[in-house]
Protein backbone atom coordinates (compact mmCIF):
# COMPACT_ATOMS: atom_id res chain seq x y z
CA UNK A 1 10.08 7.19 16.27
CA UNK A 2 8.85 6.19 12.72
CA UNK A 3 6.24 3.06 12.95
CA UNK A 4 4.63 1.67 9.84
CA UNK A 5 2.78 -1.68 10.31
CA UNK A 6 1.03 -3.37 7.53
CA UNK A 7 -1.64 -5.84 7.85
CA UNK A 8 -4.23 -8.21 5.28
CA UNK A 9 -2.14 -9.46 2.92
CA UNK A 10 -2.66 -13.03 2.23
CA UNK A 11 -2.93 -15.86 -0.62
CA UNK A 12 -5.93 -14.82 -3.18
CA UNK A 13 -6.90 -16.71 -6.54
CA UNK A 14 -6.45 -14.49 -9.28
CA UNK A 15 -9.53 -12.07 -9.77
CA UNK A 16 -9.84 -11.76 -6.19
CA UNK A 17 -9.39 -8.71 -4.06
CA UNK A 18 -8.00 -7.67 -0.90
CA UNK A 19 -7.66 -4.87 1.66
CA UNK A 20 -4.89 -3.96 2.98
CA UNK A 21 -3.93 -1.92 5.97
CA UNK A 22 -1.47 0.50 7.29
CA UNK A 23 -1.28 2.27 10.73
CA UNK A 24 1.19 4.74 10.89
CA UNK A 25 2.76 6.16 14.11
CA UNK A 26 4.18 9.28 12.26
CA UNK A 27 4.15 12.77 13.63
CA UNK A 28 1.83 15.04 11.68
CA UNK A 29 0.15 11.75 9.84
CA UNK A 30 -2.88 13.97 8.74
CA UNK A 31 -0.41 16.35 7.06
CA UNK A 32 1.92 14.42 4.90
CA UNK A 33 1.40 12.43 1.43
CA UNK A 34 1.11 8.79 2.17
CA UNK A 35 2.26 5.77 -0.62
CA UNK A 36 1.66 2.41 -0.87
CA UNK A 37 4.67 0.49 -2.43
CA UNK A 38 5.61 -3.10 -3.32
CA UNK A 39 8.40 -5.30 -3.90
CA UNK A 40 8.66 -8.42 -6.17
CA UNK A 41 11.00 -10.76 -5.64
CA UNK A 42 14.08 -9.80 -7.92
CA UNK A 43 13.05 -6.75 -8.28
CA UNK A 44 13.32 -3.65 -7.32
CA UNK A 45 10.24 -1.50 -4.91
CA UNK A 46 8.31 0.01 -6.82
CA UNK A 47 5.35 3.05 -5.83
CA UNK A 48 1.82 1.62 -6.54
CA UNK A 49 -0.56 4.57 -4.98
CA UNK A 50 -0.24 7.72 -3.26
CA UNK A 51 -2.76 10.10 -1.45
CA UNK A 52 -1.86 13.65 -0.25
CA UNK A 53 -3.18 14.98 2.89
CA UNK A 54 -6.58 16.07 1.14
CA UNK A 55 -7.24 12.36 -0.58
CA UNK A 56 -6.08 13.28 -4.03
CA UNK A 57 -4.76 10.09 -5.66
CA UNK A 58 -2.32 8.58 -8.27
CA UNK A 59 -1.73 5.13 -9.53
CA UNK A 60 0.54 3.25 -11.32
CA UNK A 61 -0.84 2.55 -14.52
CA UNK A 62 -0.01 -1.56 -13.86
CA UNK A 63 -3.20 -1.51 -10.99
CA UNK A 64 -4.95 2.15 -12.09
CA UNK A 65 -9.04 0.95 -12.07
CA UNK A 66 -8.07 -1.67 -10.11
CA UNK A 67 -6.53 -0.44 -6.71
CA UNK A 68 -7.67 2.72 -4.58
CA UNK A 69 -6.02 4.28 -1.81
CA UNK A 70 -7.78 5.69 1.19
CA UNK A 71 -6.73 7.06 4.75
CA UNK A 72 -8.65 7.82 8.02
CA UNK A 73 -6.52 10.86 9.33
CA UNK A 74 -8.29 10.31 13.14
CA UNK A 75 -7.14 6.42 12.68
CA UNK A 76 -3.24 7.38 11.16
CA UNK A 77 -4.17 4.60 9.08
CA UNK A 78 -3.92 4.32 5.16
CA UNK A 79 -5.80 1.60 2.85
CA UNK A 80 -5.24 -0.14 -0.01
CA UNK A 81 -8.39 -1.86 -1.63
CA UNK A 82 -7.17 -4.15 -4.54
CA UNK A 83 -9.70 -6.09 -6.31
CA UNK A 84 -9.29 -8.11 -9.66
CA UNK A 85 -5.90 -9.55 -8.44
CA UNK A 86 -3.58 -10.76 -11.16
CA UNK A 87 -0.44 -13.29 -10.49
CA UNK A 88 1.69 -10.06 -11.09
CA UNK A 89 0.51 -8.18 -8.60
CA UNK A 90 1.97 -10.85 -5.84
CA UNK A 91 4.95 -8.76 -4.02
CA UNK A 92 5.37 -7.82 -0.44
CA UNK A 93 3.20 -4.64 0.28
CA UNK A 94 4.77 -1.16 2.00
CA UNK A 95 3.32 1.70 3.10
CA UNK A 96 5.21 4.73 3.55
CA UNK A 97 5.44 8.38 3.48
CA UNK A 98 5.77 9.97 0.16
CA UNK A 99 8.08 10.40 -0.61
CA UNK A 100 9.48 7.65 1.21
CA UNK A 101 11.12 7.79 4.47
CA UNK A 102 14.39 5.48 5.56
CA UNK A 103 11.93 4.02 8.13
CA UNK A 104 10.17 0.81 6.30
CA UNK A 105 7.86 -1.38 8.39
CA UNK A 106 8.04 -5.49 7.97
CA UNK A 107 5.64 -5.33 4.85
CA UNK A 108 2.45 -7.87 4.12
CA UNK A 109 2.84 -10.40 1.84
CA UNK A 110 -0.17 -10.51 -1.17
CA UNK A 111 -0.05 -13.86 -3.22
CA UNK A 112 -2.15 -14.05 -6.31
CA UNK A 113 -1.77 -17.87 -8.03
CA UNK A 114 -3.56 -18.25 -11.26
């Protein structure tokens, strides 16, 4: 069974950074393309970073120079290190398969006031 569970959001002044966290329980972790995604409220989720299985990596141009994805294979854990937070980047963060899987964990909340 499919396990995501996200961990370090939290409330951040703008220009801050945080580092977020992601242990997956999926079969063949090491293997598969992992994603980072994030829903605002009202809108729709959207992908923010992905990493294949040999740490290449792609951003969304809205946190590209900003955000980096990382994963420890041995740990079945992926990262997200965000620094210079803006007030748009506040949305509930998901980690995921890529492409996604039906199987979404509870999310961490990231709140950036200005």
């Amino acid at each position: 069974q499919v396990q995501l569970v996200e961990s370090g959001g939290g409330l951040v002044q703008a220009g801050g950074s945080l580092r977020l966290s992601c242990v997956a329980s999926i079969k063949f972790f090491g293997l598969k393309p992992m994603g980072w995604y994030r829903q605002a409220p009202g809108r729709q989720r959207e992908l923010v970073a992905r990493i294949t299985r040999d740490g290449n990596t792609n951003y969304a141009d809205s946190v590209k120079g900003r955000f980096t994805i990382s994963r420890d294979n041995a740990k079945n854990t992926v990262y997200l290190q965000m620094y210079s937070l803006k007030p748009e980047d506040t949305a509930v963060y998901y980690c995921n398969s890529f492409p996604s899987s039906v199987n979404w964990g509870q999310g961490t909340q990231v709140t950036v006031s200005s």
